[in-house]
Protein backbone atom coordinates (compact mmCIF):
# COMPACT_ATOMS: atom_id res chain seq x y z
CA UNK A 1 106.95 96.18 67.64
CA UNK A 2 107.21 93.24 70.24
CA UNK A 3 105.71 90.57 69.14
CA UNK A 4 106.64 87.73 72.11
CA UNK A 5 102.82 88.33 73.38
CA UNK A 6 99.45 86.49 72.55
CA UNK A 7 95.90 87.11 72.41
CA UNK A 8 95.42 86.56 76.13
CA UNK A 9 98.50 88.66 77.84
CA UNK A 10 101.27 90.75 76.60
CA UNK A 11 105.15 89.76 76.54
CA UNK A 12 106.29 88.16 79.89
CA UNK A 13 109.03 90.92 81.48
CA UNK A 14 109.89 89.28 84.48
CA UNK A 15 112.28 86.09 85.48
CA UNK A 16 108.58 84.22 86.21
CA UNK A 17 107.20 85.09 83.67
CA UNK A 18 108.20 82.40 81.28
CA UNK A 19 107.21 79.42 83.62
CA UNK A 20 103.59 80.93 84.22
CA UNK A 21 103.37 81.29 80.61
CA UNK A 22 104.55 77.59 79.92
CA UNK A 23 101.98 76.22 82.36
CA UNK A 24 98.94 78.34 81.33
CA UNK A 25 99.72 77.29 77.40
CA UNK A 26 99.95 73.41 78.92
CA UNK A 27 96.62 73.78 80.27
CA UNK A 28 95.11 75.90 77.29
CA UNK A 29 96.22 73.55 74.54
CA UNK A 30 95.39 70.03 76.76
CA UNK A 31 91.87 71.60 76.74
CA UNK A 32 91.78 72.48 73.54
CA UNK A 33 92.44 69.11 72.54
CA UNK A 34 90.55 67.27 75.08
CA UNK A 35 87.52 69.60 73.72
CA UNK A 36 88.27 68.88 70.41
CA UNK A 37 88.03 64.90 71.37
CA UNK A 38 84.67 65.13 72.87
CA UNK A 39 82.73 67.13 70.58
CA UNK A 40 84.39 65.15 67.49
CA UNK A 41 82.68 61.69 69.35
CA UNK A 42 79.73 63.73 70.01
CA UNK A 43 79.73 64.92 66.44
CA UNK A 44 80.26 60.96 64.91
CA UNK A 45 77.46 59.03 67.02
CA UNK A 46 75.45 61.99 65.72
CA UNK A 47 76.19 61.19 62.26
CA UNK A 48 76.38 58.06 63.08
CA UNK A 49 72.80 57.26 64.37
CA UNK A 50 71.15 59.49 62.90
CA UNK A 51 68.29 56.98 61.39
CA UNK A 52 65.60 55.54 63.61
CA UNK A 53 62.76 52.88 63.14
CA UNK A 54 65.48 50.38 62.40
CA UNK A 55 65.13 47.58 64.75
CA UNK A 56 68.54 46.35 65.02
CA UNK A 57 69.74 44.08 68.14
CA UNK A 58 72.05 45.32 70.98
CA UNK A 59 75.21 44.35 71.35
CA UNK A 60 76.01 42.08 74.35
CA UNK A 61 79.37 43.52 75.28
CA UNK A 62 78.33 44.71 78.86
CA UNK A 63 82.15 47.14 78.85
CA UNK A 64 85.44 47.85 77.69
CA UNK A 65 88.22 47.35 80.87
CA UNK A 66 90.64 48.48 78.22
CA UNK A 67 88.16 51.80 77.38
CA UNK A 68 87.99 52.73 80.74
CA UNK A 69 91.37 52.35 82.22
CA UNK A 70 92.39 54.62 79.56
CA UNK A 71 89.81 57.18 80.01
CA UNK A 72 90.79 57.27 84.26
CA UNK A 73 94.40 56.88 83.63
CA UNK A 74 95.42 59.93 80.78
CA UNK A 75 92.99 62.38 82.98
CA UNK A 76 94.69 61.23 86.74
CA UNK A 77 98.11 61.71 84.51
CA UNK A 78 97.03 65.10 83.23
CA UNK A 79 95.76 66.22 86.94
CA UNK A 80 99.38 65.38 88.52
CA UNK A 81 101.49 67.11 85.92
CA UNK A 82 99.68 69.91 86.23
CA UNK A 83 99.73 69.34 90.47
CA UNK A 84 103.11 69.85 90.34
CA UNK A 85 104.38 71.65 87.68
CA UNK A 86 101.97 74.42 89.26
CA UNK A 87 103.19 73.79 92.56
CA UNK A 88 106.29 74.54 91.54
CA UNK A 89 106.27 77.73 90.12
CA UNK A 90 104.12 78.71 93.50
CA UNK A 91 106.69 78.12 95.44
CA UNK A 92 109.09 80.23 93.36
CA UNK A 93 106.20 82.91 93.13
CA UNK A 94 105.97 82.76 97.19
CA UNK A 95 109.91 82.70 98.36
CA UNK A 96 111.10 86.07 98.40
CA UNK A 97 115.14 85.86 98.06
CA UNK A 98 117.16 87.30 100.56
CA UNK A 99 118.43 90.21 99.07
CA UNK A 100 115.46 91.91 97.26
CA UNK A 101 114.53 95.18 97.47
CA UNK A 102 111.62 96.20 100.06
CA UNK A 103 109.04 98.60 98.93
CA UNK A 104 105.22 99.14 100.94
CA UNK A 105 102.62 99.52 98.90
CA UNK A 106 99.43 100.79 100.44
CA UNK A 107 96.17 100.49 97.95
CA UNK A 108 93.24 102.61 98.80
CA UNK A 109 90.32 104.40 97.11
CA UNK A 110 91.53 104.76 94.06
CA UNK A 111 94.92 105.18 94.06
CA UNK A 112 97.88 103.36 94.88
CA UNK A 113 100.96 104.90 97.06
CA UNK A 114 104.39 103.63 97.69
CA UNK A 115 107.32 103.86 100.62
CA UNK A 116 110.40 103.03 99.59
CA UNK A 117 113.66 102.06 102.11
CA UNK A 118 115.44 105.61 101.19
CA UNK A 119 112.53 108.06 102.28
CA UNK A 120 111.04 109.02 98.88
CA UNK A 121 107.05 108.25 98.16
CA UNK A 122 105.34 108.34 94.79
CA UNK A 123 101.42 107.69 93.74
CA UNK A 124 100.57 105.15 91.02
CA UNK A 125 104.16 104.86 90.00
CA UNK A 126 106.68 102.07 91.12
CA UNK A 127 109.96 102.96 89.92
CA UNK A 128 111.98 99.57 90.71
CA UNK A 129 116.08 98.83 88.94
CA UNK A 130 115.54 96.27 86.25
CA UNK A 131 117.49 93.03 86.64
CA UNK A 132 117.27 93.45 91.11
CA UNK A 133 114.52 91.28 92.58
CA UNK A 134 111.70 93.87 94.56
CA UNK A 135 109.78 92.40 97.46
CA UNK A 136 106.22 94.34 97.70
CA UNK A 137 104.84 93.99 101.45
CA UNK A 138 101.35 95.28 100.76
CA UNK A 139 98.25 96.35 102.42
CA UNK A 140 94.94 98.50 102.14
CA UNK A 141 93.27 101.58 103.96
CA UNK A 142 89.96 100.38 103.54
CA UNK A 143 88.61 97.77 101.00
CA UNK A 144 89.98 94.51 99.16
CA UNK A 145 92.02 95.90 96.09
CA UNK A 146 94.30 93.34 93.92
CA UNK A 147 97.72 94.19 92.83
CA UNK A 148 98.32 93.22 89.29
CA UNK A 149 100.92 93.46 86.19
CA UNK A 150 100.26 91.72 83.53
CA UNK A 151 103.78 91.96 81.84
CA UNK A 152 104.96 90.52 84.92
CA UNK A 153 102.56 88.64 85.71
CA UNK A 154 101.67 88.72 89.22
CA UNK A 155 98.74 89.36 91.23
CA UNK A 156 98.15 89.56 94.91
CA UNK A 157 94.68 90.89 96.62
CA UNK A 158 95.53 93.14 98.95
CA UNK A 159 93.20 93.29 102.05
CA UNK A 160 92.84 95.78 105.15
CA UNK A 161 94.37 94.96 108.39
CA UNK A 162 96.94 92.40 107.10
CA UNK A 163 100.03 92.39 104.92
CA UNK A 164 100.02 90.12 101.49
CA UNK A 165 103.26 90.17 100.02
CA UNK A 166 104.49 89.01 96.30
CA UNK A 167 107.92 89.62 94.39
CA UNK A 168 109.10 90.10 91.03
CA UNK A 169 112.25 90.75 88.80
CA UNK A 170 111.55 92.74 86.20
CA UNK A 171 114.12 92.02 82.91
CA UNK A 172 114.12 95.13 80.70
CA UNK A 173 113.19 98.63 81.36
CA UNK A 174 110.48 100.70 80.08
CA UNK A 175 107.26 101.27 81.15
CA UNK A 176 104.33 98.73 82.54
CA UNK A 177 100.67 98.84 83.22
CA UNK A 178 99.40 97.94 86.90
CA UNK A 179 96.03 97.36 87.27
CA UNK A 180 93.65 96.63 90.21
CA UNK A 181 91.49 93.81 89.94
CA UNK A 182 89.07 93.55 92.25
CA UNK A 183 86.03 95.32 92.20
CA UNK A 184 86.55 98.48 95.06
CA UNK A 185 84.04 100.95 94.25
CA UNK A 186 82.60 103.84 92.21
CA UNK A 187 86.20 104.84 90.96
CA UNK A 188 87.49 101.26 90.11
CA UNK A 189 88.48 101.39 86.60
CA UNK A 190 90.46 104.73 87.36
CA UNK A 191 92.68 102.95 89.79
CA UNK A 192 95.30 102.66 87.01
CA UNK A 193 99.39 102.72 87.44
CA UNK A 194 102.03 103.12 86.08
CA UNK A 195 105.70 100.12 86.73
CA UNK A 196 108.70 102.61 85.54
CA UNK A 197 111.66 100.43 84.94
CA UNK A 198 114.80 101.71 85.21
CA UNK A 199 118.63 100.60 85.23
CA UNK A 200 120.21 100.85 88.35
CA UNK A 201 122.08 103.37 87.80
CA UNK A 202 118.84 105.43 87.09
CA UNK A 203 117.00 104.00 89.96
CA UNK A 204 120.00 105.50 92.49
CA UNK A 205 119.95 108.56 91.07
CA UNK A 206 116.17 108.69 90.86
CA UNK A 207 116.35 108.02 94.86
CA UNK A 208 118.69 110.89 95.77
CA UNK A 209 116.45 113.29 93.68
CA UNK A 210 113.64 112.23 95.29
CA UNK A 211 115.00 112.71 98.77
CA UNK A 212 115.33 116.25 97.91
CA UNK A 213 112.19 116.85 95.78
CA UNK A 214 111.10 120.12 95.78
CA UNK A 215 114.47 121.99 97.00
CA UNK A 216 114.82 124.98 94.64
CA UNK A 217 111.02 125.35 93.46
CA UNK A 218 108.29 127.64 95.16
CA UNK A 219 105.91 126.16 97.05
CA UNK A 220 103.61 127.02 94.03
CA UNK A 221 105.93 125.08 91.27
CA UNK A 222 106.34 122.17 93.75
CA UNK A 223 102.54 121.81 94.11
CA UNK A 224 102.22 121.58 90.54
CA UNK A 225 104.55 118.98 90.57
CA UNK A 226 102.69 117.33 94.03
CA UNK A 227 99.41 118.06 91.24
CA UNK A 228 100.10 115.36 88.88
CA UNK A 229 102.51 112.86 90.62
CA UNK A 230 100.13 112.26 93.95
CA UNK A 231 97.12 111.98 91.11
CA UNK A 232 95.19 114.74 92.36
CA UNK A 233 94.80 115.05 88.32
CA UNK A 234 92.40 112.28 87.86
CA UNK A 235 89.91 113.52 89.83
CA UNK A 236 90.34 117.17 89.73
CA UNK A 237 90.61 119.74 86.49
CA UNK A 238 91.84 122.91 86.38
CA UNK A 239 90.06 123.82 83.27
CA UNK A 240 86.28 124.27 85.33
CA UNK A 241 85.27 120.69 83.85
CA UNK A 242 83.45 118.62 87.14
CA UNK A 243 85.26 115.43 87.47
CA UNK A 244 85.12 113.29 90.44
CA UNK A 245 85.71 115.87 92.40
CA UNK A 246 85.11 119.78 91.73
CA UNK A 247 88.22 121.86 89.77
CA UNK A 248 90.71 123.59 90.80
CA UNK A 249 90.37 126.35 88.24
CA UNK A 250 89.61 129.70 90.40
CA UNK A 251 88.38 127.59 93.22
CA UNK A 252 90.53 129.72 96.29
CA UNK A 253 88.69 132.72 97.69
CA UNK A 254 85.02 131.50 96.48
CA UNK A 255 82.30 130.44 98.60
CA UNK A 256 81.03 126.60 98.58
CA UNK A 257 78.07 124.63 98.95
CA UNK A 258 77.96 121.70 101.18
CA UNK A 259 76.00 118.44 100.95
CA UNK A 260 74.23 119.67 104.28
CA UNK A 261 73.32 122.93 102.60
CA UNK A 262 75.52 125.09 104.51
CA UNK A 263 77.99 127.19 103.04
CA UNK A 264 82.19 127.60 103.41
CA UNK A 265 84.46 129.78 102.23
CA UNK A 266 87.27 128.10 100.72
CA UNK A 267 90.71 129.19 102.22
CA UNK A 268 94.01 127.67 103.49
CA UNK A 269 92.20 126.13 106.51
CA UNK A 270 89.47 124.28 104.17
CA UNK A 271 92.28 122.55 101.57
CA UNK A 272 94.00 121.29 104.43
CA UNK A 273 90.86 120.00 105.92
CA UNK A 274 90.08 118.33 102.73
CA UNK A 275 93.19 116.93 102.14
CA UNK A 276 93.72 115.34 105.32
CA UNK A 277 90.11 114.65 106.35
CA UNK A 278 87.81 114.49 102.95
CA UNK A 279 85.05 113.99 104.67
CA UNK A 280 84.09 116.55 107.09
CA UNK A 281 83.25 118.90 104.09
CA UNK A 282 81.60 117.33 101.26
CA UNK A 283 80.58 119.80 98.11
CA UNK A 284 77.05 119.56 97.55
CA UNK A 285 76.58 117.65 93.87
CA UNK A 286 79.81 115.19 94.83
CA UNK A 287 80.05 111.78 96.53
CA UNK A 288 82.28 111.33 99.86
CA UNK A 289 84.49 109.44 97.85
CA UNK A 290 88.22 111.70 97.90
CA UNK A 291 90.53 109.08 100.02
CA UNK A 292 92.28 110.99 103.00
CA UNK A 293 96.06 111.61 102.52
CA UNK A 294 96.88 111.74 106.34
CA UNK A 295 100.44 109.69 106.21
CA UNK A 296 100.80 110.23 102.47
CA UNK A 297 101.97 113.73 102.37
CA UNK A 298 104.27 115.49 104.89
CA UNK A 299 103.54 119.28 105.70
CA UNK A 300 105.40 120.66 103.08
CA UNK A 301 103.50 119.47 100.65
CA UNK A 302 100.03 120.31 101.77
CA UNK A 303 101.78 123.49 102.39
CA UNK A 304 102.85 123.32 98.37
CA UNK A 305 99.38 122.14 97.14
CA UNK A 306 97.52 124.96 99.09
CA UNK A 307 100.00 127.49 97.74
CA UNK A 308 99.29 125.83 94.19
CA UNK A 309 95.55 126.22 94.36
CA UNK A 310 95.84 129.40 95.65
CA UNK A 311 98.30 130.91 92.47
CA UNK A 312 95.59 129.52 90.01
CA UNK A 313 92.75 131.76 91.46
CA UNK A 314 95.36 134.59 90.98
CA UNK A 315 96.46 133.61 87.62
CA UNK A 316 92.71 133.32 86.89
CA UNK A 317 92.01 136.72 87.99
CA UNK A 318 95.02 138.20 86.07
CA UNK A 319 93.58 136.48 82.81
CA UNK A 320 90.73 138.43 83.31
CA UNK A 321 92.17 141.88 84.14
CA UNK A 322 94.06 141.54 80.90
């Protein structure tokens, strides 16, 4: 069990992360103390004067110079070791080194997507080499989102029609929670990833795979695949259960109701549509909230996705013949 945590964060994985922590227990224990100061004088002129009706004569002392130079001086001392001792690790946080590894992140609603420099794409996972410094240039389709890992901790807001960018080294491998935390919508706390960790050697081999996903599988087989890994499963079940978004489960071939009342069958032409342009067809009881994936997926995996949907109305029909 890895105990190198604390109540407020889990245990640091990244070259940073030992700095921030440093600083932010600095400032956490000063305050404690500080508190601890304050409400123990508050606590003993309390006690202290605590009977009244005794006329008793003021003291003439007007100050204390000694008193109040100290009570200016240890807070101005405080305020510039924290000045730069937080400067510091900003500028580390902000100076991407030369050699790290480039990756694009795109957030949008919900979901986040990657581009990495070999060609391959995944959704809501970063798979980075542990131990090789990876530069995130980073930007959104529509509203503020916020990029953050607490393990390594970082966070960046990411904003439409700009690039942020932030950087990280990530120690050990294994597998860390990314989180977005800024308030984007209806489907907020579902935008939820996943930082896969890897040795090098894994992450090179993980790129050539990926360059040739899909070679060898159906169209059906790689659509389950596409299913899962572009997280079409958080919003859509194939058991008949209504998520965000209506299931899968014998959807192909059926007729559907639209928010306008109309009706549509739903084929080939009607996935495609949805996929690439969510909003020209929105099923009546469901909010025009599906993000498009124009850019995100090439042809051949629409192609793959429609195929999939389409084998689980057939399996579903089987079921039943049997």
């Amino acid at each position: 069990m890895d105990t190198t945590g604390n109540i407020f964060l889990p245990s640091g994985q990244s070259t940073i992360a030992g700095e921030v922590d440093a600083l932010f227990s600095f400032l956490f224990w000063a305050s404690m103390i500080l508190f601890a100061i304050v409400m123990g004088g508050v606590g003993y002129f309390i006690w202290r004067y605590r009977h009244r009706g005794r006329e008793t004569v003021t003291s003439g002392r007007a100050h204390s110079t000694a008193l109040e130079f100290t009570w200016t001086a240890i807070p101005i001392i405080m305020v510039l070791i924290v000045f730069f001792w937080g400067f510091n690790v900003y500028m580390k946080m902000q100076v991407v080194p030369k050699d790290a590894l480039e990756i694009k992140v795109t957030g949008q609603k919900w979901f986040w997507s990657f581009d990495y420099p070999h060609g391959a794409a995944t959704v809501n996972e970063l798979v980075i080499p542990a131990g090789k410094s990876v530069k995130l240039l980073m930007s959104s389709k529509d509203v503020i989102h916020s990029f953050f890992v607490p393990s390594f901790r970082i966070k960046m807001d990411v904003v439409p029609n700009r690039y942020s960018v932030t950087w990280f080294e990530a120690m050990n491998p294994g597998n860390y929670d990314l989180l977005c935390t800024e308030f984007c919508g209806k489907g907020h706390s579902e935008m939820i990833g996943l930082v896969k960790v890897v040795s090098e050697r894994e992450y090179n081999e993980w790129v050539e795979t990926s360059a040739s996903l899909g070679e060898g599988l159906s169209l059906a087989e790689y659509g389950a695949q596409l299913y899962k890994s572009k997280a079409c499963i958080t919003c859509h079940s194939l058991d008949g259960t209504a998520l965000v978004g209506p299931s899968f489960k014998d959807d192909f071939g059926t007729m559907r109701v639209l928010t306008g009342g109309q009706s549509v069958r739903i084929d080939e032409n009607y996935i495609r549509e949805s996929i690439l342009n969510p909003q020209a067809k929105v099923a009546a009881g469901y909010d025009p909230v599906m993000p498009t994936y124009q850019g995100i997926l090439k042809d051949r995996q629409i192609d793959a996705l429609v195929e999939y949907i389409k084998s689980l109305a057939k399996n579903g029909a089987a079921d039943e013949a049997e």
